[in-house]
Protein backbone atom coordinates (compact mmCIF):
# COMPACT_ATOMS: atom_id res chain seq x y z
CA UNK A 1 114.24 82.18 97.72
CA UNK A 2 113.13 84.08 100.97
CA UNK A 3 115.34 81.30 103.52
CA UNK A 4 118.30 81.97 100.77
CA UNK A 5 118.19 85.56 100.97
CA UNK A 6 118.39 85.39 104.64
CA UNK A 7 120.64 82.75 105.06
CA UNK A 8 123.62 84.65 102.92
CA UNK A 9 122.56 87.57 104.78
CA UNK A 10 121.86 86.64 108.24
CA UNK A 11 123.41 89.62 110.34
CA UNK A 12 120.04 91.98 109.39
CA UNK A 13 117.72 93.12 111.71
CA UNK A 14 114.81 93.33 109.25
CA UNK A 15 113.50 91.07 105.80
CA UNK A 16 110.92 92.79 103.94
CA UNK A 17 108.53 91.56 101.50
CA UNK A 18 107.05 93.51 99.03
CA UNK A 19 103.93 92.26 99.46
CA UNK A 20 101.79 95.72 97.36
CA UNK A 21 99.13 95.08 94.68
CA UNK A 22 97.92 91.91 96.47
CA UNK A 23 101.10 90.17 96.33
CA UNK A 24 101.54 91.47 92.87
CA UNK A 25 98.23 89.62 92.00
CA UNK A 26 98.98 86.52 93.60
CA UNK A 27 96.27 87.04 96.65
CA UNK A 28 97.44 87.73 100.30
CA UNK A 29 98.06 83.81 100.81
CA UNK A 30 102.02 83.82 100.08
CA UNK A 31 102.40 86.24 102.93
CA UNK A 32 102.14 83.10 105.53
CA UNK A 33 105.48 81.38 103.40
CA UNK A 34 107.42 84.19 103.20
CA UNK A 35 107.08 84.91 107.22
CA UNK A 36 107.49 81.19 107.95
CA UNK A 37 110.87 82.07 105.79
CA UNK A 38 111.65 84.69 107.84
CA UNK A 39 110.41 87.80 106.60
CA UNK A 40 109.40 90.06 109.46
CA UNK A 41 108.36 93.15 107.43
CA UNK A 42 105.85 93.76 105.12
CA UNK A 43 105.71 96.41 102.78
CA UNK A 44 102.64 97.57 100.66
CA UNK A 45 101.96 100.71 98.51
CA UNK A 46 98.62 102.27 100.02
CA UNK A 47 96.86 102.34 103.68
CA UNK A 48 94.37 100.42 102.47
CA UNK A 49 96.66 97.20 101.81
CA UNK A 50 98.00 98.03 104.95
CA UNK A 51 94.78 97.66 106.60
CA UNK A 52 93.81 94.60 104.39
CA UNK A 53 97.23 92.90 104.80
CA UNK A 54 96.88 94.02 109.32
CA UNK A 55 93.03 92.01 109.37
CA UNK A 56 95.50 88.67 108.59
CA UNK A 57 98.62 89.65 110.54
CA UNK A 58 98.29 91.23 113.64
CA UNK A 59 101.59 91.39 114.77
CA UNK A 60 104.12 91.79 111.67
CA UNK A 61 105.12 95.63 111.38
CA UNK A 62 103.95 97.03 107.28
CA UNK A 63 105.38 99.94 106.00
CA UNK A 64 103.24 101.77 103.69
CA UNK A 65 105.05 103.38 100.91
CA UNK A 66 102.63 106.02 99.65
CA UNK A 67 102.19 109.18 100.90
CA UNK A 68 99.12 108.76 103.95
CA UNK A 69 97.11 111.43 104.08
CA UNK A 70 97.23 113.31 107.74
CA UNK A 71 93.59 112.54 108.47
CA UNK A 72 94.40 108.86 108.45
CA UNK A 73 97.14 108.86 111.12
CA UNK A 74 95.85 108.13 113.85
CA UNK A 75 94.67 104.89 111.83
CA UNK A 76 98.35 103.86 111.12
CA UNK A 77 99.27 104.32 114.63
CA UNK A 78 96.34 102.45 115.94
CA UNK A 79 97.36 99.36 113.80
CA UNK A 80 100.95 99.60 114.35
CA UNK A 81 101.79 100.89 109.71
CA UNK A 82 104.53 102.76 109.55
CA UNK A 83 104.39 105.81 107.28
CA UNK A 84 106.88 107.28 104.35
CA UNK A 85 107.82 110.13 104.89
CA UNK A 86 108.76 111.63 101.11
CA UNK A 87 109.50 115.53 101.64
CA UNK A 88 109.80 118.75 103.70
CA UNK A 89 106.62 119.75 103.13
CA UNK A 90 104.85 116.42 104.71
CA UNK A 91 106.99 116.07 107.48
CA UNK A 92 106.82 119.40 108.56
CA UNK A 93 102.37 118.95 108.36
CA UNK A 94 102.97 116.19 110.36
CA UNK A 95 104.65 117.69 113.10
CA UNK A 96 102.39 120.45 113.06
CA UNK A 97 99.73 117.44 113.84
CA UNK A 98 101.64 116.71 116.93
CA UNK A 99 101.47 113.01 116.61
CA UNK A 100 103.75 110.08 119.12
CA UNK A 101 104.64 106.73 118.90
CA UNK A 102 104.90 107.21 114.95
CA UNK A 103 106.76 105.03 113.07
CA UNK A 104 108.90 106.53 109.85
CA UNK A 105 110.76 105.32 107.20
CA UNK A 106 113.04 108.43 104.81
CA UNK A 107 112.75 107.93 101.43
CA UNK A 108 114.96 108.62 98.83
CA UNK A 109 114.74 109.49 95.35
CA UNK A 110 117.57 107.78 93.56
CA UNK A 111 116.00 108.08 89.86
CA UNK A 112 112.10 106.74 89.78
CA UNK A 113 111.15 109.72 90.49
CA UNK A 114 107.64 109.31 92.32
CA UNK A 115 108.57 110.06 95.48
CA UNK A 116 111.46 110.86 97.62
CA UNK A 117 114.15 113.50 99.01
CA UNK A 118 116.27 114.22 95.95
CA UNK A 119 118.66 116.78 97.80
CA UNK A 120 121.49 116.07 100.31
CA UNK A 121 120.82 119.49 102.25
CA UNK A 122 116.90 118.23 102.12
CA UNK A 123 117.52 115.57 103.43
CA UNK A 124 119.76 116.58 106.41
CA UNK A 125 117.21 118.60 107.40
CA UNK A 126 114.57 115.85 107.18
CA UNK A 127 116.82 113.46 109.75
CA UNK A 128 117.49 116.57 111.89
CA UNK A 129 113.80 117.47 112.65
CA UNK A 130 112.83 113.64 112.84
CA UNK A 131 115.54 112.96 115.30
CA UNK A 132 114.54 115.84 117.52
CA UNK A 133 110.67 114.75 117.17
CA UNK A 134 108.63 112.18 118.74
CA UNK A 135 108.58 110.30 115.50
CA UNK A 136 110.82 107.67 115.58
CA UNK A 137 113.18 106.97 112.57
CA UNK A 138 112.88 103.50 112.06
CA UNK A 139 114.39 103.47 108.39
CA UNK A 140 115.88 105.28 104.85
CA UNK A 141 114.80 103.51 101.72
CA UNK A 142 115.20 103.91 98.10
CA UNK A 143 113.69 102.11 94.97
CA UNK A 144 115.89 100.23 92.75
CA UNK A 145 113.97 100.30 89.46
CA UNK A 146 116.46 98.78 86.95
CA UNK A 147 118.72 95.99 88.74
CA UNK A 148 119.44 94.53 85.77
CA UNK A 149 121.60 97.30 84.53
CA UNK A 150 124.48 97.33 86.59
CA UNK A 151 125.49 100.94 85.51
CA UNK A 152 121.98 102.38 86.91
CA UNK A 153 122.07 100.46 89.51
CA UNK A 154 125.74 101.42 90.97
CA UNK A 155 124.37 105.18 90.02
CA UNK A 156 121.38 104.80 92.29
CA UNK A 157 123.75 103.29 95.27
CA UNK A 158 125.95 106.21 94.85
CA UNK A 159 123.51 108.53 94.90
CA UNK A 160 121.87 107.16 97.32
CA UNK A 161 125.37 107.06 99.70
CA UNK A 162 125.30 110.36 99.02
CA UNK A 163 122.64 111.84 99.90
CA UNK A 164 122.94 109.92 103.10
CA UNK A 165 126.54 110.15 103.61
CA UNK A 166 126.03 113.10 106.76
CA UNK A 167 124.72 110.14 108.92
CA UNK A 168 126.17 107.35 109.95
């Protein structure tokens, strides 16, 4: 499914895999197949499958997608996990914290409603102060949480286009 994926959609930089909850239960061993496919992102939910998942692959980039708490950042930069950032509030405590060579991914809340900027304006801001940083903006994600309804779905692409629509 993986060399698929990739083959219809070959002019992308990056191929994820979800790879959170132990590979959904299914152990850390289907990480090798889906690299050998040509995944070359991982993405888990917690620092601690970050960790867990960086012991096998030293040199795959994981994005965490929970919120890390500040004390543990100098643990994500030392093993290369890029952090979520979710808010104004967490960005701006992690500025404060004065941290480089920081990897961040924006993400957007397009309906789950966990985590995420919900708010164009928010979300302006967000880009602005990350883009005059030292963090570097690596990505802007959402969570699609219903693909098989097409009407939530094209709502949470709209939205999403939206709230992003400032940038290019």
């Amino acid at each position: 499914n993986v060399e698929k994926i990739i083959n219809k959609y070959h002019n992308y930089e990056y191929y994820f895999a979800v790879v959170k909850a132990s590979c959904y239960g299914l152990g850390l061993k289907p990480i090798e197949k889906m690299i050998e496919a040509g995944c070359n992102y991982l993405s888990v939910a917690t620092l601690e499958e970050a960790l867990e998942v960086r012991e096998q692959y030293k040199d795959i980039d994981i994005l965490c997608f929970g919120i890390i708490d500040l004390e543990y950042i100098d643990l994500c930069i030392k093993n290369n996990i890029t952090i979520t950032i979710s808010n104004m509030e967490y960005l701006k405590q992690l500025i404060e914290t004065g941290y480089d060579s920081l990897k961040v991914h924006i993400k957007i809340n397009t309906g789950m409603n966990r985590l995420g900027v919900k708010e164009k304006n928010e979300f302006n801001s967000i880009y602005q102060i990350i883009k005059e940083s030292n963090l570097e903006l690596e990505g802007i994600y959402t969570h699609i949480y219903n693909s098989p309804d097409n009407s939530v779905t094209s709502n949470q692409f709209n939205q999403f286009e939206e709230i992003t629509s400032d940038i290019n």
